[in-house]
PDB file of N, CA and C in Angstrom:
ATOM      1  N   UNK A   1       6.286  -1.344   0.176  1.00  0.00           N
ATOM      2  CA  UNK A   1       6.294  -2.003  -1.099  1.00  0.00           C
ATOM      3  C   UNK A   1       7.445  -2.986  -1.215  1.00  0.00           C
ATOM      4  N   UNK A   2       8.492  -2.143  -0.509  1.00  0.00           N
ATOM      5  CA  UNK A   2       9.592  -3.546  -0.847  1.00  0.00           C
ATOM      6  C   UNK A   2      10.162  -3.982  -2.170  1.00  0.00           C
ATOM      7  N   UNK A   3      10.372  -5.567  -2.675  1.00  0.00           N
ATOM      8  CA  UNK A   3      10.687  -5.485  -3.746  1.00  0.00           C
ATOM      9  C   UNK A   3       9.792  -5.908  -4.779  1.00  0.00           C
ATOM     10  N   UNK A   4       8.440  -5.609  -4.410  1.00  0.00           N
ATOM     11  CA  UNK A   4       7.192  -5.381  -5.243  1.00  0.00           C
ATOM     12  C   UNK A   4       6.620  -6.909  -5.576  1.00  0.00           C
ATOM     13  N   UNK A   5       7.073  -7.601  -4.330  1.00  0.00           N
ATOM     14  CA  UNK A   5       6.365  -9.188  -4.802  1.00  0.00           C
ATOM     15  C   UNK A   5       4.703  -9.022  -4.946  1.00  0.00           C
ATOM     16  N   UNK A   6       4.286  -8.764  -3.824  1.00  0.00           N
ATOM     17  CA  UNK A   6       2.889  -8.887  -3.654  1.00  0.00           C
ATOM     18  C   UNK A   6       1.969  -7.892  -4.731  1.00  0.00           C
ATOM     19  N   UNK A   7       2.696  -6.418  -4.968  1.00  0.00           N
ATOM     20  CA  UNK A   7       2.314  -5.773  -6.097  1.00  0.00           C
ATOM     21  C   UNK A   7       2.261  -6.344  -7.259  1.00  0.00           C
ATOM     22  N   UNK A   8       3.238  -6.949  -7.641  1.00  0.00           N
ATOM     23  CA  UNK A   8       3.248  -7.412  -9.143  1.00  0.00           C
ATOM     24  C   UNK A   8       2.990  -8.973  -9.339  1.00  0.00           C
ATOM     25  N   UNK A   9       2.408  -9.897  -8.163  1.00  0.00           N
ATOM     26  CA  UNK A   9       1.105 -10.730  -7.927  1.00  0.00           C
ATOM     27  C   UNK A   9       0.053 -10.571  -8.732  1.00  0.00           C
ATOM     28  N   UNK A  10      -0.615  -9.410  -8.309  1.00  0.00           N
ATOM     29  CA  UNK A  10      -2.043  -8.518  -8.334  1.00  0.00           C
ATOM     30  C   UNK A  10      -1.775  -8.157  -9.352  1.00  0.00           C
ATOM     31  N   UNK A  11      -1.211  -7.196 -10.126  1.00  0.00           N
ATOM     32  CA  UNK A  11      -0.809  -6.749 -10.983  1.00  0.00           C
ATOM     33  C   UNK A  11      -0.695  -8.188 -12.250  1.00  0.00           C
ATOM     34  N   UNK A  12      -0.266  -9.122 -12.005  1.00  0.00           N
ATOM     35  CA  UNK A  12       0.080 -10.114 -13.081  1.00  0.00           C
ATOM     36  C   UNK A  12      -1.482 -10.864 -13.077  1.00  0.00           C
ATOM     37  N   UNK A  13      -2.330 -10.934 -12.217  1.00  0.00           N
ATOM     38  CA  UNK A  13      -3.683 -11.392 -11.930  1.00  0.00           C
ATOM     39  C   UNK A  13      -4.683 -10.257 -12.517  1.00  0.00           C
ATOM     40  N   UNK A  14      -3.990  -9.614 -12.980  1.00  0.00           N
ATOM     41  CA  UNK A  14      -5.118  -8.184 -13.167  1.00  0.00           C
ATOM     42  C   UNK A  14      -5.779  -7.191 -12.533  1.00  0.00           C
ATOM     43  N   UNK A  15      -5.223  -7.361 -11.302  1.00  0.00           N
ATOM     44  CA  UNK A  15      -5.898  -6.365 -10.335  1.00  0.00           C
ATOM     45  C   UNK A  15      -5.469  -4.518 -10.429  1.00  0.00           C
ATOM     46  N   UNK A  16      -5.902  -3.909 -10.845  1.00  0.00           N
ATOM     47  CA  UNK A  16      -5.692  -2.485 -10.792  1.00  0.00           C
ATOM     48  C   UNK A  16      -5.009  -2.455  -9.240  1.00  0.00           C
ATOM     49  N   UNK A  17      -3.434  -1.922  -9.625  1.00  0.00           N
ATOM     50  CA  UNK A  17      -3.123  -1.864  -8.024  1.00  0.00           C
ATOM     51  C   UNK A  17      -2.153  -0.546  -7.812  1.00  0.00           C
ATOM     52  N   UNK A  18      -2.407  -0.010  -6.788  1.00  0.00           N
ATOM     53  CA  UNK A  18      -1.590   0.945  -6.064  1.00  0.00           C
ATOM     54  C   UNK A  18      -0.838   0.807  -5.127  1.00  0.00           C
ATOM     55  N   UNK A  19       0.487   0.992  -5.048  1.00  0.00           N
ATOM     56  CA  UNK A  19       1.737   0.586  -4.271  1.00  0.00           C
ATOM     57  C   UNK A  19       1.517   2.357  -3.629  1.00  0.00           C
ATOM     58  N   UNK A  20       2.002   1.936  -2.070  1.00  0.00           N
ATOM     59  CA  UNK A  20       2.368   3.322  -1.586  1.00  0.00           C
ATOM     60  C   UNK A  20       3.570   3.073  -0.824  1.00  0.00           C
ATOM     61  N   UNK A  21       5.012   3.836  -1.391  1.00  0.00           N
ATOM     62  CA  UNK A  21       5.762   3.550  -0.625  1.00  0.00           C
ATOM     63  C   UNK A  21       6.952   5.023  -0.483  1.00  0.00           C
ATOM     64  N   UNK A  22       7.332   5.119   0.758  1.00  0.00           N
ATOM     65  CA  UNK A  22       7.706   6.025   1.210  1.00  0.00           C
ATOM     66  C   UNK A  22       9.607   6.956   0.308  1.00  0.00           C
ATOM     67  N   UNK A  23       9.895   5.590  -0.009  1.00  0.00           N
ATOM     68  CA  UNK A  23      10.943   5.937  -0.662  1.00  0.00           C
ATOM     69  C   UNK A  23      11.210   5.525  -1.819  1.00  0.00           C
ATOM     70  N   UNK A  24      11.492   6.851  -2.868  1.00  0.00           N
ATOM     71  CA  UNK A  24      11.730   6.494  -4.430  1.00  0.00           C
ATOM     72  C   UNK A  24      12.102   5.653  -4.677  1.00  0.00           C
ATOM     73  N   UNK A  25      13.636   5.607  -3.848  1.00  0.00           N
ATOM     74  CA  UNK A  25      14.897   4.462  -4.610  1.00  0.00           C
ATOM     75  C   UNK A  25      14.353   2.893  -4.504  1.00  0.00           C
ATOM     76  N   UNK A  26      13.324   2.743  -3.454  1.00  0.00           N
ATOM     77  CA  UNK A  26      12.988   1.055  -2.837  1.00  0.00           C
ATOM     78  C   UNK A  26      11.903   0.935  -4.436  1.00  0.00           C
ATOM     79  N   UNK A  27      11.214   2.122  -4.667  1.00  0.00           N
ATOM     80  CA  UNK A  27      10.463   1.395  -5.922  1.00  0.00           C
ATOM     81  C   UNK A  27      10.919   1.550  -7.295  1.00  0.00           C
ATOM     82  N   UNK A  28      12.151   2.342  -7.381  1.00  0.00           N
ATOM     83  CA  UNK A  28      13.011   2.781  -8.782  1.00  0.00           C
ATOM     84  C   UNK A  28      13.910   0.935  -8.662  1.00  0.00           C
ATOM     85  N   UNK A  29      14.315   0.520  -7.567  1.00  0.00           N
ATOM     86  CA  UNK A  29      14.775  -0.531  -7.819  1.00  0.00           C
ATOM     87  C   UNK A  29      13.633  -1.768  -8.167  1.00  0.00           C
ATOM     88  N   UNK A  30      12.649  -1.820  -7.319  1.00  0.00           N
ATOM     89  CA  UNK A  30      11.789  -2.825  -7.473  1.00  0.00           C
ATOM     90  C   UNK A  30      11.585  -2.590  -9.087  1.00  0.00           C
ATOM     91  N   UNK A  31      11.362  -1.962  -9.857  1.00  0.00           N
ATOM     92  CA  UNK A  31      11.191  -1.801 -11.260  1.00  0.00           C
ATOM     93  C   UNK A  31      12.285  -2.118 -11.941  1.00  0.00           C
ATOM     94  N   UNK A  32      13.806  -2.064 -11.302  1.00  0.00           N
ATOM     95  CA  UNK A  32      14.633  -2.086 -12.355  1.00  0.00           C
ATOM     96  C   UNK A  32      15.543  -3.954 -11.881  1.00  0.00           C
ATOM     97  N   UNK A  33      15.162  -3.731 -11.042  1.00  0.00           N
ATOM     98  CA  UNK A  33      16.299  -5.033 -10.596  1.00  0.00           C
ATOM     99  C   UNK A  33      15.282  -6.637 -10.041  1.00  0.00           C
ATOM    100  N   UNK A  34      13.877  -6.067  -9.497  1.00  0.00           N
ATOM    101  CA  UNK A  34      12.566  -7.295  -9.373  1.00  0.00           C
ATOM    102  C   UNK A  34      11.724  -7.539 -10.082  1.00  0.00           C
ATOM    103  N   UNK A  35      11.857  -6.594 -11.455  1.00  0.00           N
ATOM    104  CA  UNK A  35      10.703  -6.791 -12.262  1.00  0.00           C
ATOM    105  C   UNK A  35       9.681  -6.193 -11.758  1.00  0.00           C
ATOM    106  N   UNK A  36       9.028  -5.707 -10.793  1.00  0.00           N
ATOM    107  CA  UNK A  36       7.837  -4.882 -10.529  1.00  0.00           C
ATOM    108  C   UNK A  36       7.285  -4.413 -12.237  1.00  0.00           C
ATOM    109  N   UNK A  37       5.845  -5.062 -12.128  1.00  0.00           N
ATOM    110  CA  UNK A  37       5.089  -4.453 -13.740  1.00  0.00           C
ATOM    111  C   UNK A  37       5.051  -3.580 -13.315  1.00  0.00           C
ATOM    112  N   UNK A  38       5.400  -2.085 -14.430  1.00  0.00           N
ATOM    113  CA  UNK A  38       4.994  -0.761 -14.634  1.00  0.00           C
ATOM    114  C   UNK A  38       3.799  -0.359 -14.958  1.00  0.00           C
ATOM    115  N   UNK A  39       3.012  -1.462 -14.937  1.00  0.00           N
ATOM    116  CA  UNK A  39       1.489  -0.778 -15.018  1.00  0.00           C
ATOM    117  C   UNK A  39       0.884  -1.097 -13.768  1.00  0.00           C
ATOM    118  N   UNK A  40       1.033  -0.065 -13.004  1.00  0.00           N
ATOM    119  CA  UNK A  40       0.371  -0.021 -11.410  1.00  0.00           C
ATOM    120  C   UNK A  40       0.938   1.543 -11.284  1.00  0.00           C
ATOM    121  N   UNK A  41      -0.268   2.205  -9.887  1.00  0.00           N
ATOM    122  CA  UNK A  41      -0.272   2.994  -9.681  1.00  0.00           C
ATOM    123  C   UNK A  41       1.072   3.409  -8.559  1.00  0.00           C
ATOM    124  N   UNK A  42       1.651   4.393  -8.598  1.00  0.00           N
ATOM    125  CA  UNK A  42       2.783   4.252  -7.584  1.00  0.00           C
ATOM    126  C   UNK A  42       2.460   5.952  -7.213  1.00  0.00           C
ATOM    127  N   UNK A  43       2.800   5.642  -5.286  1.00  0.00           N
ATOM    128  CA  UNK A  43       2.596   6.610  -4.698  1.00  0.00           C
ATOM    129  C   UNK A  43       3.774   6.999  -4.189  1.00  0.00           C
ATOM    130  N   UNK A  44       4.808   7.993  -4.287  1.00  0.00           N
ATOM    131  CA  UNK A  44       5.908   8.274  -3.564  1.00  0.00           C
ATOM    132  C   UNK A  44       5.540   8.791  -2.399  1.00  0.00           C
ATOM    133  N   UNK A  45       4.820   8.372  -1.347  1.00  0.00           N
ATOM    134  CA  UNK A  45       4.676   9.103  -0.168  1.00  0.00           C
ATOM    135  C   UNK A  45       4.296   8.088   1.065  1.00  0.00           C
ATOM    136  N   UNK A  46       4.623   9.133   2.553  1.00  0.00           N
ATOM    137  CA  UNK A  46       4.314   8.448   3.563  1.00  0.00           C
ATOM    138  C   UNK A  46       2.924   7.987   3.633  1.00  0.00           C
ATOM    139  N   UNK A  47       2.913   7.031   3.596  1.00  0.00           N
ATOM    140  CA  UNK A  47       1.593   6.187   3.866  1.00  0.00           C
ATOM    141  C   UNK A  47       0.388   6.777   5.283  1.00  0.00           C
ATOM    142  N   UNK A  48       0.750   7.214   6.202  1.00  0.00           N
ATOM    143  CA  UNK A  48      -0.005   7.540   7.288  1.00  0.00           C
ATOM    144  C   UNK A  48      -0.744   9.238   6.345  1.00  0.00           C
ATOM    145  N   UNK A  49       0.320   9.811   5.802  1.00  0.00           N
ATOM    146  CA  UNK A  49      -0.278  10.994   5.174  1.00  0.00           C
ATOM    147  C   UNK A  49      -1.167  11.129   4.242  1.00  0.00           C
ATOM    148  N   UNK A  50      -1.085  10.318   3.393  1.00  0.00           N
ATOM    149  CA  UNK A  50      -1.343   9.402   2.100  1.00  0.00           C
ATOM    150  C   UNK A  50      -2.876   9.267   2.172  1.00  0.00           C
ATOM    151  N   UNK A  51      -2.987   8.186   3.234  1.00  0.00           N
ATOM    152  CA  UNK A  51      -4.843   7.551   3.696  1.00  0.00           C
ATOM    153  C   UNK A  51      -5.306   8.708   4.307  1.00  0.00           C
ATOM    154  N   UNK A  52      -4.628   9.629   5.362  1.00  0.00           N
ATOM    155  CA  UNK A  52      -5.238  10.469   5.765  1.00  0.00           C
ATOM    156  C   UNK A  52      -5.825  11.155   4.974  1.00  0.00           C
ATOM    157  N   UNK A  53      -5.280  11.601   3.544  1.00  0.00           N
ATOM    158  CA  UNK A  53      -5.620  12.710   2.837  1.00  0.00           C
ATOM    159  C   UNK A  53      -6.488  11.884   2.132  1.00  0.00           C
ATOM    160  N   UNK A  54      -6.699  11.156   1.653  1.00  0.00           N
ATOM    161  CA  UNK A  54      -7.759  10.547   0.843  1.00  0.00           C
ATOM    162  C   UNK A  54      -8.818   9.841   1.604  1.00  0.00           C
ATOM    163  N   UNK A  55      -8.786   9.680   2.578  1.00  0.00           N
ATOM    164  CA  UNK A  55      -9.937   9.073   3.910  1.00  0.00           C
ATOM    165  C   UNK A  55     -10.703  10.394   4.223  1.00  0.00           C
ATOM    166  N   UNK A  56      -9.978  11.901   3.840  1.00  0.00           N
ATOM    167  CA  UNK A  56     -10.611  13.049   4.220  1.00  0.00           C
ATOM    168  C   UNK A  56     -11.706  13.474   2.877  1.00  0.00           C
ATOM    169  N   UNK A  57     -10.786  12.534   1.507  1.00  0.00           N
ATOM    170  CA  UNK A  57     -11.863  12.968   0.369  1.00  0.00           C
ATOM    171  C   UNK A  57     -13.044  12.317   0.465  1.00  0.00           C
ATOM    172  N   UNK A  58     -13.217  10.983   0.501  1.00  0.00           N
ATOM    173  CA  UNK A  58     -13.912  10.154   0.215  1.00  0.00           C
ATOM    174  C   UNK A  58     -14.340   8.661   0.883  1.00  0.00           C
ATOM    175  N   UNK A  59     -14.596   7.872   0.865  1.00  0.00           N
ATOM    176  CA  UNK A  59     -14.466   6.564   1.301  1.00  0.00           C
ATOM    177  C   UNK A  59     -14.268   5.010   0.033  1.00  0.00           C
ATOM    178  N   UNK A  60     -14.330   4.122   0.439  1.00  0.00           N
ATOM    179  CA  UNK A  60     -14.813   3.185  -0.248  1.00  0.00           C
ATOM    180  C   UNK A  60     -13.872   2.911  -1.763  1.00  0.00           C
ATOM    181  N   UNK A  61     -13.201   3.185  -1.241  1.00  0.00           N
ATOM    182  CA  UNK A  61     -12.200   3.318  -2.997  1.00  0.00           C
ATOM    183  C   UNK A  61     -11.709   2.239  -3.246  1.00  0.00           C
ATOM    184  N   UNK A  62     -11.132   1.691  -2.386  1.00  0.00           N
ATOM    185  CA  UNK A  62     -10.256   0.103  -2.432  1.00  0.00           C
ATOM    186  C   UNK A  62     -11.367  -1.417  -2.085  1.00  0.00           C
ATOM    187  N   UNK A  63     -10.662  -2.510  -2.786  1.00  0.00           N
ATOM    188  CA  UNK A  63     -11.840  -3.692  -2.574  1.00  0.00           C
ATOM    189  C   UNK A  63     -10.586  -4.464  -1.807  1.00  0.00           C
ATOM    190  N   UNK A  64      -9.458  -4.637  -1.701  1.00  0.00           N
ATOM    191  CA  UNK A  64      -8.179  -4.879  -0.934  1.00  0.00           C
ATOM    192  C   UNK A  64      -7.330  -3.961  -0.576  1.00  0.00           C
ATOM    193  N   UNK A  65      -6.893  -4.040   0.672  1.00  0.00           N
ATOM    194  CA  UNK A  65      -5.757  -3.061   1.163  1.00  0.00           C
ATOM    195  C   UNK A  65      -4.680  -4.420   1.932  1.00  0.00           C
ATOM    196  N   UNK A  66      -3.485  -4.530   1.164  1.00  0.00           N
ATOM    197  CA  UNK A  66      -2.816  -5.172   2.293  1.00  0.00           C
ATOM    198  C   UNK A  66      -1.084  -4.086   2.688  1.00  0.00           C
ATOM    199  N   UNK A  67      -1.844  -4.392   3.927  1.00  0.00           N
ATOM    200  CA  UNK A  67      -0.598  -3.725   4.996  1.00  0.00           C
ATOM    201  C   UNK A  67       0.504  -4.544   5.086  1.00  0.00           C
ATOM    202  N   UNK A  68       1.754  -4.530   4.073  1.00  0.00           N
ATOM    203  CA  UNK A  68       2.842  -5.235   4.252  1.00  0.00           C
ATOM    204  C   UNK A  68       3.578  -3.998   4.843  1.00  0.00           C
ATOM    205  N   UNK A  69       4.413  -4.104   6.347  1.00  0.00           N
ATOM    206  CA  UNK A  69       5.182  -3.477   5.989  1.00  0.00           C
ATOM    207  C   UNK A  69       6.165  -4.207   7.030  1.00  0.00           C
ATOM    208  N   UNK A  70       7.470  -4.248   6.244  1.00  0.00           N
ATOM    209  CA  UNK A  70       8.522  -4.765   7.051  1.00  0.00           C
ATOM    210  C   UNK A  70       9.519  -4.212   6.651  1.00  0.00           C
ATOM    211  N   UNK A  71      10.463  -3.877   8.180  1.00  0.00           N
ATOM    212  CA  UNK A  71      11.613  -3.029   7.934  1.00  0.00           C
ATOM    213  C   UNK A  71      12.509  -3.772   8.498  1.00  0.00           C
ATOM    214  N   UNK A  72      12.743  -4.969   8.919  1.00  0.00           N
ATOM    215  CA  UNK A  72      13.608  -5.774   9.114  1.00  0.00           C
ATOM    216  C   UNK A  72      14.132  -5.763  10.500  1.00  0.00           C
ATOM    217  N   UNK A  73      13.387  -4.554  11.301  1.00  0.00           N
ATOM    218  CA  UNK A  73      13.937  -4.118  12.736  1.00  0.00           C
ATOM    219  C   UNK A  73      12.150  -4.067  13.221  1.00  0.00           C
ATOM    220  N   UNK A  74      12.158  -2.768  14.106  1.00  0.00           N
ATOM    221  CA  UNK A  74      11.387  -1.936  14.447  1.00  0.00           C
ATOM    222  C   UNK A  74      10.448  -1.703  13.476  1.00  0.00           C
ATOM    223  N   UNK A  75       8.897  -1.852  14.024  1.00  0.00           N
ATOM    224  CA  UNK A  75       7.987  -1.252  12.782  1.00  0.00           C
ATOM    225  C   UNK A  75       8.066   0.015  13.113  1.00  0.00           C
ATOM    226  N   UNK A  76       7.277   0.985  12.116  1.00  0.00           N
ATOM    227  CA  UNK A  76       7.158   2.273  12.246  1.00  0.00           C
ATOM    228  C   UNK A  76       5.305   2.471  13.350  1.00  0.00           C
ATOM    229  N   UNK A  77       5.228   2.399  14.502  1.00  0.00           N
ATOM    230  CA  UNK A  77       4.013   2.780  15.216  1.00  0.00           C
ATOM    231  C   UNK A  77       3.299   3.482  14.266  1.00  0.00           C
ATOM    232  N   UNK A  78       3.474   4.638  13.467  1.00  0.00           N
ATOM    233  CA  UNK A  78       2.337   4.680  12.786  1.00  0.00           C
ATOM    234  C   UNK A  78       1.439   4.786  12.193  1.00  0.00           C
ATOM    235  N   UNK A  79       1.955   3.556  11.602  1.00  0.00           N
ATOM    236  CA  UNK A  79       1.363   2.519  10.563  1.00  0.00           C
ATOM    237  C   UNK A  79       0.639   1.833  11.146  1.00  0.00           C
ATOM    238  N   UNK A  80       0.831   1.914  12.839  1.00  0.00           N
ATOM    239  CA  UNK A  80      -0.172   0.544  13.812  1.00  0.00           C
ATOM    240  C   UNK A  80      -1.555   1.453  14.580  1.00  0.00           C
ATOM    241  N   UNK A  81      -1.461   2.791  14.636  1.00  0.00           N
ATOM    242  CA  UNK A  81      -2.337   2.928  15.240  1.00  0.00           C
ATOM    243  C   UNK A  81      -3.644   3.127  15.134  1.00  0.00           C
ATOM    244  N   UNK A  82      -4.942   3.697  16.272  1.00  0.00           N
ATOM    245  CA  UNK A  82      -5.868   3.149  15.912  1.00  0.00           C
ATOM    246  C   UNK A  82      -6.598   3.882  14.736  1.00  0.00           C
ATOM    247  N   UNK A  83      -6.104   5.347  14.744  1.00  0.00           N
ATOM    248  CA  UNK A  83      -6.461   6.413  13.433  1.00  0.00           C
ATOM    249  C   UNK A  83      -5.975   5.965  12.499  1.00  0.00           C
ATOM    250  N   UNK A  84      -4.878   5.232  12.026  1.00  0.00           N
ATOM    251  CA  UNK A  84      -4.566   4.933  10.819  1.00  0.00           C
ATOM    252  C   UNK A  84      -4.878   3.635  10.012  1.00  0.00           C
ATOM    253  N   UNK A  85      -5.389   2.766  11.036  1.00  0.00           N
ATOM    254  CA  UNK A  85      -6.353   1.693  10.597  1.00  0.00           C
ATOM    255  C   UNK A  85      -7.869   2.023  10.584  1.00  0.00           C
ATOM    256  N   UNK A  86      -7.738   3.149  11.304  1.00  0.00           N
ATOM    257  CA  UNK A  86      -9.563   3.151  10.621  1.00  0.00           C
ATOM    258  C   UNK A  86      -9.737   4.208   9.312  1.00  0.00           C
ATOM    259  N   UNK A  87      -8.900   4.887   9.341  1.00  0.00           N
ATOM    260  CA  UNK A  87      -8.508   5.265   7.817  1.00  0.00           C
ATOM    261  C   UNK A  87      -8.978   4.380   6.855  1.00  0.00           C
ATOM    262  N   UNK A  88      -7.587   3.076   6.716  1.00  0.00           N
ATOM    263  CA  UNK A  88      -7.849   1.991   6.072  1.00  0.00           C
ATOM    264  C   UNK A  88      -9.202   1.354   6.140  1.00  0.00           C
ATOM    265  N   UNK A  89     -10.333   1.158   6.993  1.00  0.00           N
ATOM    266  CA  UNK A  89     -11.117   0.756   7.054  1.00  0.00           C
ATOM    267  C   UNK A  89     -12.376   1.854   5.925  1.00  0.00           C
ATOM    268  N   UNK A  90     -12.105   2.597   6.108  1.00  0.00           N
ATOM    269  CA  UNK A  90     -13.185   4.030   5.494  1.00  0.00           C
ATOM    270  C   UNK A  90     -12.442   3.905   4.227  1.00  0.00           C
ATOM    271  N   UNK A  91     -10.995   3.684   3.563  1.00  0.00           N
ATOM    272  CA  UNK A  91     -10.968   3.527   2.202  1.00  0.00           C
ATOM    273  C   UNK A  91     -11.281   2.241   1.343  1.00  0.00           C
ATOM    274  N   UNK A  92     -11.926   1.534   2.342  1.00  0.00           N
ATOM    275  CA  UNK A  92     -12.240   0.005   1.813  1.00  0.00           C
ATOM    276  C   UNK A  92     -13.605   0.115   1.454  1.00  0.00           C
ATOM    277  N   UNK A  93     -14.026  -0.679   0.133  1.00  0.00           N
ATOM    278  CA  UNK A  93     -15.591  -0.733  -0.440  1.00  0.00           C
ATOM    279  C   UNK A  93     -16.537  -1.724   0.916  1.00  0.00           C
ATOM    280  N   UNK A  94     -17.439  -1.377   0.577  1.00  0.00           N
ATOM    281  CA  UNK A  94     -18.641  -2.536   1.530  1.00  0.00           C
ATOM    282  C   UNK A  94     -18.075  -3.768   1.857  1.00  0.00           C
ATOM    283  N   UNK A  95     -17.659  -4.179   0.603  1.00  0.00           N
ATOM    284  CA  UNK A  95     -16.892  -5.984   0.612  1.00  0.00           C
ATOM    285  C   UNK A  95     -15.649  -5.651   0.802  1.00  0.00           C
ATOM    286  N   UNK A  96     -14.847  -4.632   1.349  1.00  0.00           N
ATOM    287  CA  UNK A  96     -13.712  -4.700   0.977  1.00  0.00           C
ATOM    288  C   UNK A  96     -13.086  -5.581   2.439  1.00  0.00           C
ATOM    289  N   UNK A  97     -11.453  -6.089   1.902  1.00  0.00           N
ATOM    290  CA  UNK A  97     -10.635  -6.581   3.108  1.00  0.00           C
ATOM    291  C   UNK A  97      -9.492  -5.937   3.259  1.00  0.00           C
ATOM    292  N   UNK A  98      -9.244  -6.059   4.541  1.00  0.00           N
ATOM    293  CA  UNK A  98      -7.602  -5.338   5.010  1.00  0.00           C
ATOM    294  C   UNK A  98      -6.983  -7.205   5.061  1.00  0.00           C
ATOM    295  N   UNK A  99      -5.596  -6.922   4.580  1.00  0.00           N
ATOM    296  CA  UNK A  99      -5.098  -7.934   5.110  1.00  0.00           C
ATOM    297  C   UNK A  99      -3.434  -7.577   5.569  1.00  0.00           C
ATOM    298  N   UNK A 100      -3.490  -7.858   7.072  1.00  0.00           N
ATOM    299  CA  UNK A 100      -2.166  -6.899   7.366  1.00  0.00           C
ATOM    300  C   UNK A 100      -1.110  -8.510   7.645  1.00  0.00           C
ATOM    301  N   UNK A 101       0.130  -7.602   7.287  1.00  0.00           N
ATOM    302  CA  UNK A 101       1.397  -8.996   6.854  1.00  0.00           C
ATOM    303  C   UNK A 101       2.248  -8.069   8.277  1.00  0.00           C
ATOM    304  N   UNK A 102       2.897  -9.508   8.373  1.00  0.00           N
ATOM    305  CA  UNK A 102       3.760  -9.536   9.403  1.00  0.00           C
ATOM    306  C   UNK A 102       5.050 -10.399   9.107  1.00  0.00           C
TER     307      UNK A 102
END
């Protein structure tokens, strides 16, 4: 999530959106110091655990998924591999798109 640019994009466009990000403090600040809108869904959790558990409920939930993730070093593998993008693929609607940032 970061400092909630791309969230609060979507969010200012109207898009019902869910941020999933691994650590409180990165989205307690994005709210207090970037403006992140407080009306979006926020997930305090690891993302690989996250899709897993909801790729196990259901499918088709999301009409966008974008994969930002940058840590300024090293990505985290995984977030890259091939189970955790097809996750993402099974929580996307018929029309839905992944769009992964680099």
């Amino acid at each position: 999530m970061g400092v909630g640019t791309t969230p609060g994009a979507l969010v200012a466009h109207g898009i019902d959106t869910t941020v999933v990000e691994i650590d409180p403090v990165v989205h307690e600040f994005a709210l207090k110091y970037f403006q992140l809108p407080k009306n979006h869904t926020a997930v305090i959790q690891d993302a690989v655990s996250y899709t897993d558990e909801l790729a196990s409920q259901g499918q088709g939930l999301f009409d966008y998924i974008i994969h930002d993730v940058f840590t300024g070093g090293a990505e985290p593998i995984p977030l890259f591999t091939l189970e955790f993008l097809q996750n993402l693929h099974t929580l996307l609607k018929p029309e839905g798109v992944i769009a992964i940032v680099k």
